[in-house]
Protein backbone atom coordinates (compact mmCIF):
# COMPACT_ATOMS: atom_id res chain seq x y z
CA UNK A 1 -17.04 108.26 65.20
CA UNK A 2 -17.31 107.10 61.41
CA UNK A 3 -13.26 107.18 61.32
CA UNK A 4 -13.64 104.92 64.06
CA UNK A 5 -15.96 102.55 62.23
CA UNK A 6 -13.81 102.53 58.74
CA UNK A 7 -11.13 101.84 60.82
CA UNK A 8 -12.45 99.04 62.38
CA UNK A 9 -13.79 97.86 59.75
CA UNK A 10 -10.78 97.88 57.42
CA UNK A 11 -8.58 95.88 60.24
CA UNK A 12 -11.52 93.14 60.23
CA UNK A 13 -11.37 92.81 56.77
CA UNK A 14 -7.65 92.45 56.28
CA UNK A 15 -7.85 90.33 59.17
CA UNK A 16 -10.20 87.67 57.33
CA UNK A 17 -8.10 88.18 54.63
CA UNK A 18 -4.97 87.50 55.91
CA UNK A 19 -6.58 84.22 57.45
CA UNK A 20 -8.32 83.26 54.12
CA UNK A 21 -4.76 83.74 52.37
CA UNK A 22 -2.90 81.95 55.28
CA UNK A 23 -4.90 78.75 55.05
CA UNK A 24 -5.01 78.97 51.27
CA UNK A 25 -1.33 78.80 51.43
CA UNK A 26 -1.20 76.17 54.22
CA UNK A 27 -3.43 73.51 52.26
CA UNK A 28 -1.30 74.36 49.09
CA UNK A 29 2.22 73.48 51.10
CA UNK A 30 0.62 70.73 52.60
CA UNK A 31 -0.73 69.32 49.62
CA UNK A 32 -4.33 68.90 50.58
CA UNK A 33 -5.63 70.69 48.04
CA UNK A 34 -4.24 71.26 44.44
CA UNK A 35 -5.78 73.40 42.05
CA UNK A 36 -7.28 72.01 39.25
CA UNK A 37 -6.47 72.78 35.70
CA UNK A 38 -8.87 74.40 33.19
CA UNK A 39 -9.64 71.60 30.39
CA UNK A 40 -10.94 73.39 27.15
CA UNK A 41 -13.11 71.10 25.24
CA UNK A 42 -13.88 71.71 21.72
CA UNK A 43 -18.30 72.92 21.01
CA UNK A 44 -18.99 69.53 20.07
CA UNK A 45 -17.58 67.03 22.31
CA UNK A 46 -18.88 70.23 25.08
CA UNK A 47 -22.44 69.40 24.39
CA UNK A 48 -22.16 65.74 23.79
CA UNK A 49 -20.93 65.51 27.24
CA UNK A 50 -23.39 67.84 28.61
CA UNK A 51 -25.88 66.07 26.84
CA UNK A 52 -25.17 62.54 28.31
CA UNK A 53 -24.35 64.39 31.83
CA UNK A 54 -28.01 65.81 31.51
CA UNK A 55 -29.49 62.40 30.70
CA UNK A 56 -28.17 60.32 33.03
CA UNK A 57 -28.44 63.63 36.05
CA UNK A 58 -32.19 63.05 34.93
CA UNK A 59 -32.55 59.14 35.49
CA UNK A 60 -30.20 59.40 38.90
CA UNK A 61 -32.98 62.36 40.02
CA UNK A 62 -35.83 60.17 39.26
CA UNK A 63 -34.24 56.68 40.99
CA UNK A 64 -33.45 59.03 44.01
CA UNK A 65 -37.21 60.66 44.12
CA UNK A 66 -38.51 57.24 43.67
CA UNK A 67 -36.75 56.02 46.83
CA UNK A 68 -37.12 58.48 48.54
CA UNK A 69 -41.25 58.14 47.81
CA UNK A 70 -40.92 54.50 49.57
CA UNK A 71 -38.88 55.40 52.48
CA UNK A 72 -41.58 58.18 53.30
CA UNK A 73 -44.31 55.24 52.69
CA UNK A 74 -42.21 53.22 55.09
CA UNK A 75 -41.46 55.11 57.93
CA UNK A 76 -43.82 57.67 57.71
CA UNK A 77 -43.82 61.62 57.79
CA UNK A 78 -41.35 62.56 61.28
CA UNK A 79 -39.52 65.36 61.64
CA UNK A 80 -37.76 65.71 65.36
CA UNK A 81 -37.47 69.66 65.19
CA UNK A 82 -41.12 70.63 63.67
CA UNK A 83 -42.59 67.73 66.89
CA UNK A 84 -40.40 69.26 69.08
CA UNK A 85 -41.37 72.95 68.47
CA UNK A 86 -44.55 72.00 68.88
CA UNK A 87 -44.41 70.01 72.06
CA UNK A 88 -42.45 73.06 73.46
CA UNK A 89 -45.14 75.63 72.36
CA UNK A 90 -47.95 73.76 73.78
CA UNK A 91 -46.02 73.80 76.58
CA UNK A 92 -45.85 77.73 77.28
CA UNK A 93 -48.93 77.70 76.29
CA UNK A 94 -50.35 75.78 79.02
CA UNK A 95 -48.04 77.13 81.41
CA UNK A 96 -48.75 80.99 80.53
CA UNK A 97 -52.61 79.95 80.71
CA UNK A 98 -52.27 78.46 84.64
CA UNK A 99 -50.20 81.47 85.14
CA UNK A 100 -52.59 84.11 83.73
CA UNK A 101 -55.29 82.56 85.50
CA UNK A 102 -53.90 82.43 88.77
CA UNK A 103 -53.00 86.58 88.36
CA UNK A 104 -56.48 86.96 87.32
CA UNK A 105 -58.30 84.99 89.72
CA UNK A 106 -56.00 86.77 92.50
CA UNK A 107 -57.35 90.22 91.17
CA UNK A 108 -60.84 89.59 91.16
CA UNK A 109 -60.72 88.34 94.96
CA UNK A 110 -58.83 91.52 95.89
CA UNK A 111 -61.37 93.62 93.64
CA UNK A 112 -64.53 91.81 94.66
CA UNK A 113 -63.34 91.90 98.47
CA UNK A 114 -64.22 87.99 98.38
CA UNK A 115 -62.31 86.32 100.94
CA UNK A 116 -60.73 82.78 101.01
CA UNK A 117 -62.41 80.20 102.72
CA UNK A 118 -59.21 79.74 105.03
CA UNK A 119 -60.96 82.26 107.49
């Protein structure tokens, strides 16, 4: 049985290989995608760049988290999946209640010997 399972295993894994290789080697042909070539910067002009990268990754953060702040104000607070999940659960909820209390309400007759008023 593990033989079975290594084997298995091994085949899936070449197979994903083989398919991550092939389209690899289909986007390079195709010249979709190039690789890029390693630029080697020199310590300085590294953390001069990093430094104005940093700077201006701050302000953009800050713009965006302002906006964002008045489009919340706007609109207001929705979110479609959370509303939905909880539409859905209320849902069971009142359905497994009616159901319960139908099974229960049939017991006790059939305990109690109460009859309907049908007779």
């Amino acid at each position: 049985m593990k033989k079975l399972v290594v084997r298995i295993s091994v085949i899936g894994l070449l197979l994903l290989l083989g398919a991550l290789f092939g389209v690899q080697q289909m986007n390079e042909q195709l010249g979709i995608s190039q690789p890029e070539p390693l630029v080697v910067l020199s310590q300085q002009k590294e953390k001069q760049i990093q430094s104005n990268k940093g700077n201006a990754l701050v302000q953009k953060q800050q713009n965006e988290l302002v906006q964002k702040k008045q489009t919340v104000e706007e609109v207001g607070r929705f979110n479609f999946f959370s509303d939905m999940g909880n539409a859905i659960a209320d849902g069971m909820n009142y359905g497994s209640r009616a159901v319960l209390s139908q099974i229960m309400s049939f017991v006790d007759n059939v305990l109690n010997g109460e009859k309907t008023n049908a007779e």
